[in-house]
C-alpha atoms as a PDB file:
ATOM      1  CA  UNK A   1     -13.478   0.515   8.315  1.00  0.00           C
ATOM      2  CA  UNK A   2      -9.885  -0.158   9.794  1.00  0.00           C
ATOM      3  CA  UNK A   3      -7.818   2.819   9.801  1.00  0.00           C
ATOM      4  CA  UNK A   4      -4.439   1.206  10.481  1.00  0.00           C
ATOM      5  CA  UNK A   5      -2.144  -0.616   8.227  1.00  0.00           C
ATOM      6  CA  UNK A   6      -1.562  -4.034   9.396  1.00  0.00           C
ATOM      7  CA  UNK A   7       0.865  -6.224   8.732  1.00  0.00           C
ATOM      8  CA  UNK A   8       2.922  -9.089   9.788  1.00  0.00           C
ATOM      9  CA  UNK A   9       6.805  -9.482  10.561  1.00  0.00           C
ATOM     10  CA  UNK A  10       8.458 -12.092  11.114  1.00  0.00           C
ATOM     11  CA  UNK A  11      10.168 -12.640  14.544  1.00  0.00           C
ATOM     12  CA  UNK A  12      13.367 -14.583  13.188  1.00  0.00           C
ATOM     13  CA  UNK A  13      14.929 -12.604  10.831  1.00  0.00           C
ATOM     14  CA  UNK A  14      12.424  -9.067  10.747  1.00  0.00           C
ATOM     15  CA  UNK A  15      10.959  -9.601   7.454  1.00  0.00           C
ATOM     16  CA  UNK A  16       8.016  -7.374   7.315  1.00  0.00           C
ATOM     17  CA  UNK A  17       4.918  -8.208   4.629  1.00  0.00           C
ATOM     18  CA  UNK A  18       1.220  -6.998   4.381  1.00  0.00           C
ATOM     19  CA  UNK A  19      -0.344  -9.775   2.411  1.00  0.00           C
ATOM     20  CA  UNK A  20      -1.834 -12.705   4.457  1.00  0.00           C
ATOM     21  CA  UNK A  21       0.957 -15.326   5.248  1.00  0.00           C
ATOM     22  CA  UNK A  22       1.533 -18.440   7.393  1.00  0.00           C
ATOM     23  CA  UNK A  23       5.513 -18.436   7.024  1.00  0.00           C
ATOM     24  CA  UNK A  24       8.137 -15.733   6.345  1.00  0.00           C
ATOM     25  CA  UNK A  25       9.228 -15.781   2.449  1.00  0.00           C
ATOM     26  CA  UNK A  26      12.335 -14.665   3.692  1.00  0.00           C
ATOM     27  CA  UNK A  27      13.756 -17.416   5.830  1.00  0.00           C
ATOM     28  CA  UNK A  28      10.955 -19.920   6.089  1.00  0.00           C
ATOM     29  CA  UNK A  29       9.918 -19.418   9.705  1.00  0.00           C
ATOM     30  CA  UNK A  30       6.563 -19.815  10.931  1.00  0.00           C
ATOM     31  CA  UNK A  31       7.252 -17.217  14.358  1.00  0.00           C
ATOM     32  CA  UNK A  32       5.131 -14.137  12.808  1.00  0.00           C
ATOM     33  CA  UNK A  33       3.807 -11.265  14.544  1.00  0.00           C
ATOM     34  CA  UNK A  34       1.553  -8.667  13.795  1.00  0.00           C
ATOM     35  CA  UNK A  35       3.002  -5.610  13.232  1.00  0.00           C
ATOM     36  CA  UNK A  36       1.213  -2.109  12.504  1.00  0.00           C
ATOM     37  CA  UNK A  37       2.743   0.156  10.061  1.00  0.00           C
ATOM     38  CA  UNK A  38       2.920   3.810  10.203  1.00  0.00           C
ATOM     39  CA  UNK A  39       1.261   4.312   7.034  1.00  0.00           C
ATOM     40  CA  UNK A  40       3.122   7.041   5.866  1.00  0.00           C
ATOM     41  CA  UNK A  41       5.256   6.394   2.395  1.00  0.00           C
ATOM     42  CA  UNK A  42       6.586   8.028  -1.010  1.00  0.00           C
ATOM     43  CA  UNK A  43       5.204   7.046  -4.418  1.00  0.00           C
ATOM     44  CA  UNK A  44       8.116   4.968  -5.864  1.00  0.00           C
ATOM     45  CA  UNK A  45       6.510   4.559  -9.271  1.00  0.00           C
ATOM     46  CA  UNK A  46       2.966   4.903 -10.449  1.00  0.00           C
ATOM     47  CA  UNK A  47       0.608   4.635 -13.391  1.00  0.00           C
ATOM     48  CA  UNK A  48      -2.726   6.746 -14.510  1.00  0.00           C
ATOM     49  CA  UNK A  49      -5.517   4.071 -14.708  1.00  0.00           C
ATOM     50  CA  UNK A  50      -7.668   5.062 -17.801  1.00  0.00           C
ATOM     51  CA  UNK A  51      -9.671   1.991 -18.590  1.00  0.00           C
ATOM     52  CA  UNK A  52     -10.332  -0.502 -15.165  1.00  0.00           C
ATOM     53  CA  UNK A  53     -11.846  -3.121 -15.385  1.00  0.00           C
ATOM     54  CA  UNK A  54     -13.922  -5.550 -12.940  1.00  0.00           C
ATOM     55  CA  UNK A  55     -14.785  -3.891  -9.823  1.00  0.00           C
ATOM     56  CA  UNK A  56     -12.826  -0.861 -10.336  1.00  0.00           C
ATOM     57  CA  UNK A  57     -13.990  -0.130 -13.887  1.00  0.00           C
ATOM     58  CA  UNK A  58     -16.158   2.987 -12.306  1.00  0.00           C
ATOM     59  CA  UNK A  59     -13.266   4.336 -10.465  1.00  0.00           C
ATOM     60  CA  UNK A  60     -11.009   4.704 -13.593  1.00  0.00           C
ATOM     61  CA  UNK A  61      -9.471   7.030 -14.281  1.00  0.00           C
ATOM     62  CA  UNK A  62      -7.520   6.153 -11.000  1.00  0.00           C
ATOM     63  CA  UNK A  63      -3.674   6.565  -9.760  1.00  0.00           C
ATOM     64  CA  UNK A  64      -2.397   2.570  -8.965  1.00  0.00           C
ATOM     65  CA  UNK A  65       1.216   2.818  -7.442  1.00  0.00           C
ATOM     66  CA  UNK A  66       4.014   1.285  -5.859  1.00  0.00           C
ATOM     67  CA  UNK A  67       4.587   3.165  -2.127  1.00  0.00           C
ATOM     68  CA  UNK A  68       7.532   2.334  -0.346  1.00  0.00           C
ATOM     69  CA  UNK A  69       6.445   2.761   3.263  1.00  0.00           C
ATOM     70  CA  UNK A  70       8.818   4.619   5.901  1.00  0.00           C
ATOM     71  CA  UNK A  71       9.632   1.460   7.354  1.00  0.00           C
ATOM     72  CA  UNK A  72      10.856   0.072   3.741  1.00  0.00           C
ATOM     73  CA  UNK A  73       8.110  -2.259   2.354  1.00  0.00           C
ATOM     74  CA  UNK A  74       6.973  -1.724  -0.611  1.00  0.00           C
ATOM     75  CA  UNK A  75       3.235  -1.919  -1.983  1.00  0.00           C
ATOM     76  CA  UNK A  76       0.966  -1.961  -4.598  1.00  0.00           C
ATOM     77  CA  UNK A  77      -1.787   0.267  -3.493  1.00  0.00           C
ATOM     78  CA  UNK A  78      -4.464   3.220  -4.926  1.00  0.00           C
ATOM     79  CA  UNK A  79      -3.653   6.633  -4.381  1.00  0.00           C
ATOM     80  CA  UNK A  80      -6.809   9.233  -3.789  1.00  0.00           C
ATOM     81  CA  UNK A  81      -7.304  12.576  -3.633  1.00  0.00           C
ATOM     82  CA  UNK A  82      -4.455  13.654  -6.039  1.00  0.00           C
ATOM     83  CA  UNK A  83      -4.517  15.435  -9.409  1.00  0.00           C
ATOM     84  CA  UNK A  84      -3.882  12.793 -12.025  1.00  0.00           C
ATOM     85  CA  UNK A  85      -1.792  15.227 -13.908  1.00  0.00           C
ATOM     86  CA  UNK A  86      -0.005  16.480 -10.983  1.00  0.00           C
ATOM     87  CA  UNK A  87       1.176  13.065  -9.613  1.00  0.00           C
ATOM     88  CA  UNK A  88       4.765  12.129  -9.774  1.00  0.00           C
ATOM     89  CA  UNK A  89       7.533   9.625  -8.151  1.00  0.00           C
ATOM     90  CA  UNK A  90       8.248  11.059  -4.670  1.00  0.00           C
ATOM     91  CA  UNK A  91       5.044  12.736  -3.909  1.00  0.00           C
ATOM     92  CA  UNK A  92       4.043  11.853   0.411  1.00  0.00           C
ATOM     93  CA  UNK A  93       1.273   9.534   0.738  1.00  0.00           C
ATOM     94  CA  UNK A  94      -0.711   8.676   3.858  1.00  0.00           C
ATOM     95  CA  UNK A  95      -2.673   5.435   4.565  1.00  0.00           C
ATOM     96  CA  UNK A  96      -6.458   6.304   4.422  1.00  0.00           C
ATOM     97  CA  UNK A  97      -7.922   2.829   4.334  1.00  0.00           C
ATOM     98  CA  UNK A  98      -8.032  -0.858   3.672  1.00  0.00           C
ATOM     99  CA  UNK A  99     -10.763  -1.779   1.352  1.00  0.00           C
ATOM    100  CA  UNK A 100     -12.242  -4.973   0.670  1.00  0.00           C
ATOM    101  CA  UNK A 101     -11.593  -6.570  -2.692  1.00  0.00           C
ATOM    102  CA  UNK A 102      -9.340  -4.060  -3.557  1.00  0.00           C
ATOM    103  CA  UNK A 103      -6.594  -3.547  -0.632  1.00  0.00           C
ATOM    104  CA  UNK A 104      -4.753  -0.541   0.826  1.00  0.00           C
ATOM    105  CA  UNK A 105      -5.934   2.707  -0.031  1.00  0.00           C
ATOM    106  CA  UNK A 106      -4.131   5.634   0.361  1.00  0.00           C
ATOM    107  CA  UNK A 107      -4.021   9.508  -0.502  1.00  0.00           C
ATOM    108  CA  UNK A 108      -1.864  12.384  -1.273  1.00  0.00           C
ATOM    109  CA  UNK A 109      -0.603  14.909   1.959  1.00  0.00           C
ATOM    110  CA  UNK A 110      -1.956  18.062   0.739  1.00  0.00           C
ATOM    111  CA  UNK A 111       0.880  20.368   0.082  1.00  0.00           C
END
């Protein structure tokens, strides 16, 4: 299990990204580097998952949310270990893991 949120950026004009890519959507360059986020962010919005479907019908009901990292880029991820009902836009998040089929996972700072 990788602990650390990779990325790329790209060496041009700094565009940073997560997702796989061979050139940055940015400016077009090819000159990428990996780059390791922090993988601490704020929940920028979110939604309460009550019926999932596919591979993460068993994990419903689940918090899916946008997270803009410290560093700015923001991502579509799974938050754990928070109360549903308690969630809400600006809550800390760390990184906790990067799971196959699914992507970044992360989880609440415990308050």
């Amino acid at each position: 299990m990788n602990n650390k949120l990779i990325g790329k950026k790209c060496s041009k004009c700094g565009f940073q990204m997560l997702n796989p890519s061979f050139s940055c959507p940015s400016c077009g360059s090819s000159d990428l580097v990996e780059y390791s986020f922090g993988g601490k962010g704020q929940i920028y919005t979110y939604t309460v998952v009550m019926i999932g479907f596919g591979h993460l019908a068993s994990r419903a009901p689940y918090v899916l949310a946008i997270v803009e990292l410290e560093e700015g880029l923001k991502i579509l991820t799974i938050i754990e270990d928070i109360d549903k009902d308690k969630v809400s836009i600006g809550n800390i998040v760390t990184f906790k893991k990067m799971e196959e089929g699914t992507g970044p996972i992360f989880s609440a700072e415990k308050t």
